[in-house]
Protein backbone atom coordinates (compact mmCIF):
# COMPACT_ATOMS: atom_id res chain seq x y z
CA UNK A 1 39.23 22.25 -1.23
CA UNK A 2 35.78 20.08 -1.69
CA UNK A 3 32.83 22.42 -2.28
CA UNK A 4 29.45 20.03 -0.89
CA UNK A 5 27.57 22.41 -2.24
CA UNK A 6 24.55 21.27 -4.18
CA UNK A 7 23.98 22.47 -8.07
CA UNK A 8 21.87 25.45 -8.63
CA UNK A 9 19.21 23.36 -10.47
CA UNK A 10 19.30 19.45 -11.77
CA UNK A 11 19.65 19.07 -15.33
CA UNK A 12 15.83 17.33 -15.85
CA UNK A 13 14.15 17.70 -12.76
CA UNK A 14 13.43 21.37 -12.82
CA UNK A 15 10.11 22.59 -13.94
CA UNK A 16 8.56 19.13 -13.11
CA UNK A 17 9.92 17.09 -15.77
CA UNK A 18 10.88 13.81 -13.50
CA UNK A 19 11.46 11.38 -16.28
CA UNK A 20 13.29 14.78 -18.33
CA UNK A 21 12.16 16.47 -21.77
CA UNK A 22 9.35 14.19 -22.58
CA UNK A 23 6.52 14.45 -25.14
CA UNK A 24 3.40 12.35 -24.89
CA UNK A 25 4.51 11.23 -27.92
CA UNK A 26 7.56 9.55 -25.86
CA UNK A 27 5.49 8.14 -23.63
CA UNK A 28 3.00 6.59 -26.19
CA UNK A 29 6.24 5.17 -27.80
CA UNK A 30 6.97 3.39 -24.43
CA UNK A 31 3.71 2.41 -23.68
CA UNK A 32 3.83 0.54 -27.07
CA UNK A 33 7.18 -1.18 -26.68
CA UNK A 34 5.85 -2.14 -22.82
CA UNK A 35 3.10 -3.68 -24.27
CA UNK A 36 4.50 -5.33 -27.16
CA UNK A 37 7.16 -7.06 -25.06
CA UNK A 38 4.88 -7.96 -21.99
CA UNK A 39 2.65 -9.48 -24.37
CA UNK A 40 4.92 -11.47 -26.10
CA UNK A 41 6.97 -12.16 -22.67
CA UNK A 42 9.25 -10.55 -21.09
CA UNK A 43 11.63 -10.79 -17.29
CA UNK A 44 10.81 -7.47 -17.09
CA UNK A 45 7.88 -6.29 -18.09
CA UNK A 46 5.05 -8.68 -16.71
CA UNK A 47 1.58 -8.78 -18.70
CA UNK A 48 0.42 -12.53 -17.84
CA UNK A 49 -3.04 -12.79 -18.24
CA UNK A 50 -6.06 -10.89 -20.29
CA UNK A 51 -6.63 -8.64 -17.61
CA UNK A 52 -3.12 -7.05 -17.38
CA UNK A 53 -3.31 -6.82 -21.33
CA UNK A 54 -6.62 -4.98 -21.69
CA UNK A 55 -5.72 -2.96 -19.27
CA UNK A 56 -2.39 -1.94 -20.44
CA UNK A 57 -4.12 -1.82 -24.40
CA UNK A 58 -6.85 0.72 -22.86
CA UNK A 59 -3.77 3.00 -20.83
CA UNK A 60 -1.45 2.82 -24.28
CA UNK A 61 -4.66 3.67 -26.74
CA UNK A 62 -5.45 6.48 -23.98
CA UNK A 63 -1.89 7.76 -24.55
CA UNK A 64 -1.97 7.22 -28.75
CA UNK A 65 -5.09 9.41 -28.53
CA UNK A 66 -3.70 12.16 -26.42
CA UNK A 67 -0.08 12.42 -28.06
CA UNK A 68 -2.40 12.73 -31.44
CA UNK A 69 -0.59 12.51 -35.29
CA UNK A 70 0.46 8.85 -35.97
CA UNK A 71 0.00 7.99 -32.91
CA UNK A 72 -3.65 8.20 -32.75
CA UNK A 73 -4.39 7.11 -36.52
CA UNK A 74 -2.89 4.08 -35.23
CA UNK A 75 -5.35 3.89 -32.46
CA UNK A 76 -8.20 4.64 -34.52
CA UNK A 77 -6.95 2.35 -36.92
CA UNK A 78 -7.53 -0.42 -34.44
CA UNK A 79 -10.61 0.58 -33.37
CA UNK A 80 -12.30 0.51 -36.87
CA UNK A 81 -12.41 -3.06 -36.77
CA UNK A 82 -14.57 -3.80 -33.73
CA UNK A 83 -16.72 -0.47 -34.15
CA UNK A 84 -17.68 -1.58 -37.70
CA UNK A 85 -18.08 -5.50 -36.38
CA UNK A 86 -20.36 -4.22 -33.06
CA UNK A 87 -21.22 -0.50 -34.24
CA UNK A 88 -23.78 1.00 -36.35
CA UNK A 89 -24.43 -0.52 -39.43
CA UNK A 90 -23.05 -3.46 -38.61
CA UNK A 91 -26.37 -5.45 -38.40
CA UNK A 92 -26.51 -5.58 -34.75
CA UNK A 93 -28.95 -1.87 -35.24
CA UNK A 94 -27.27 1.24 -33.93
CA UNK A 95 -26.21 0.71 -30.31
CA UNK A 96 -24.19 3.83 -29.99
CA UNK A 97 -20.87 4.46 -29.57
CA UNK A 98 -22.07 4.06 -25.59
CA UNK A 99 -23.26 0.68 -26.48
CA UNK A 100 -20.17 -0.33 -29.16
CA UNK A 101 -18.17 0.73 -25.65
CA UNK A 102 -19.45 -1.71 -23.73
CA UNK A 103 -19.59 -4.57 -26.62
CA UNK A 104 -15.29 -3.66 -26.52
CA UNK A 105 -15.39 -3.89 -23.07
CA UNK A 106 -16.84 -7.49 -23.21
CA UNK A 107 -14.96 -8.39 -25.72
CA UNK A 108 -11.66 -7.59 -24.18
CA UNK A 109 -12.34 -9.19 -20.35
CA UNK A 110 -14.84 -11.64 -21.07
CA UNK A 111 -13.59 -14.55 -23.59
CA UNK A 112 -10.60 -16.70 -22.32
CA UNK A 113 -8.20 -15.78 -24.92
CA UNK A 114 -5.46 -18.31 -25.25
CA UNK A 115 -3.50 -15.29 -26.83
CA UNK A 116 -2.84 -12.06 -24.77
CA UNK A 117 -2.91 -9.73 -28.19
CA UNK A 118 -6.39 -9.83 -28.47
CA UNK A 119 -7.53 -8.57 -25.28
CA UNK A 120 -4.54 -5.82 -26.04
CA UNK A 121 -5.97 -4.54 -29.12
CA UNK A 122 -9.54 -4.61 -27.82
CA UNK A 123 -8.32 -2.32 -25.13
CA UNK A 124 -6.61 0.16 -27.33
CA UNK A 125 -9.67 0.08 -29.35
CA UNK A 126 -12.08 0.50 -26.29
CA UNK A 127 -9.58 3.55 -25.09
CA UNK A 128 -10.68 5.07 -28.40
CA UNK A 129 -14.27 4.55 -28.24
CA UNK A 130 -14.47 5.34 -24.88
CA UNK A 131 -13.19 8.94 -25.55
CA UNK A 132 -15.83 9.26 -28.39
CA UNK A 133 -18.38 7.79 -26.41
CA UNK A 134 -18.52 10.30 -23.39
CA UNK A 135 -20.18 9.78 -19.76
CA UNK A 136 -18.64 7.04 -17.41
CA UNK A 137 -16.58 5.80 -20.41
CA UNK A 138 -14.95 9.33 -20.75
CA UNK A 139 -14.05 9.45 -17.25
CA UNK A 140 -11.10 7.09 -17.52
CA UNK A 141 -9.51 8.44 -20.50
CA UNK A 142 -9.85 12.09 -19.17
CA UNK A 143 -7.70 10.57 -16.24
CA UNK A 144 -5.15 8.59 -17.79
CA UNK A 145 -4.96 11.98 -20.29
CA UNK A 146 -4.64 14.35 -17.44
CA UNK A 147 -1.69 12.37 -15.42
CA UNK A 148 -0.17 11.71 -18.93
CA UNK A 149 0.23 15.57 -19.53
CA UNK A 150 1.45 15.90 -15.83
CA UNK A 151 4.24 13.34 -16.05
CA UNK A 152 5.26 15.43 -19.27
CA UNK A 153 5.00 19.16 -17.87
CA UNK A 154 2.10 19.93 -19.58
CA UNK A 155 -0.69 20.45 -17.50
């Protein structure tokens, strides 16, 4: 006899875990490999112009931050560069980290990079500063944060 019974419980799916035991850790590691391989061209994984890649730099520096450890020295690795180019002390007086925001911001969508990188690693800088900076530039982050830790069970 055939029992068409359905299981008790799906292996993965209970307790909200849709994409299984996941760690924002897991999905910063994905977000890097997406990004890495849209930038540099992929079938798949489609990141064709700077828009796309400062975008997807802000969502994967967002996602360094909030999974923390390596992950976010990484991130704040990155973002050393343009806040000590734009930031204080850099000869351009002390605009803030609200104003060093918005100098990352420009610097990510406003040139016509020939190279997709660049607007990339503005963004994961910008999602750092942003987080730092507060106000309407904390908003996002907070966001992309908040889903983060409710696509891995933890919020």
């Amino acid at each position: 006899m055939i029992d068409f019974a359905a299981p008790a419980a799906v292996q993965g799916i209970t307790d909200g875990h849709v994409l299984g035991a996941m760690t924002l850790s897991g999905l910063a590691l994905g977000a890097a490999i997406a990004l890495v391989l849209g930038v540099r061209g992929s079938d798949f994984i489609k990141i064709d112009n700077k828009k796309k890649a400062a975008w997807w730099g802000i969502i994967t520096g967002t996602l360094f931050e909030a999974a923390g450890g390596t992950w976010a020295d990484v991130a704040q690795g990155i973002s050393d560069v343009p806040k000590s180019a734009l930031g204080e002390g850099s000869g351009f007086g002390d605009p803030g980290l609200g104003g060093t925001a918005l100098a990352i911001t420009l610097m990510a969508f406003g040139p016509s990079w020939k190279k997709k990188i660049w607007p990339a690693l503005f963004g994961i800088a910008g999602a750092v500063v942003f987080g730092q900076a507060g106000g309407v530039w904390g908003i996002l982050v907070s966001i992309v944060r908040m889903a983060a830790a409710k696509i891995v069970g933890g919020a």
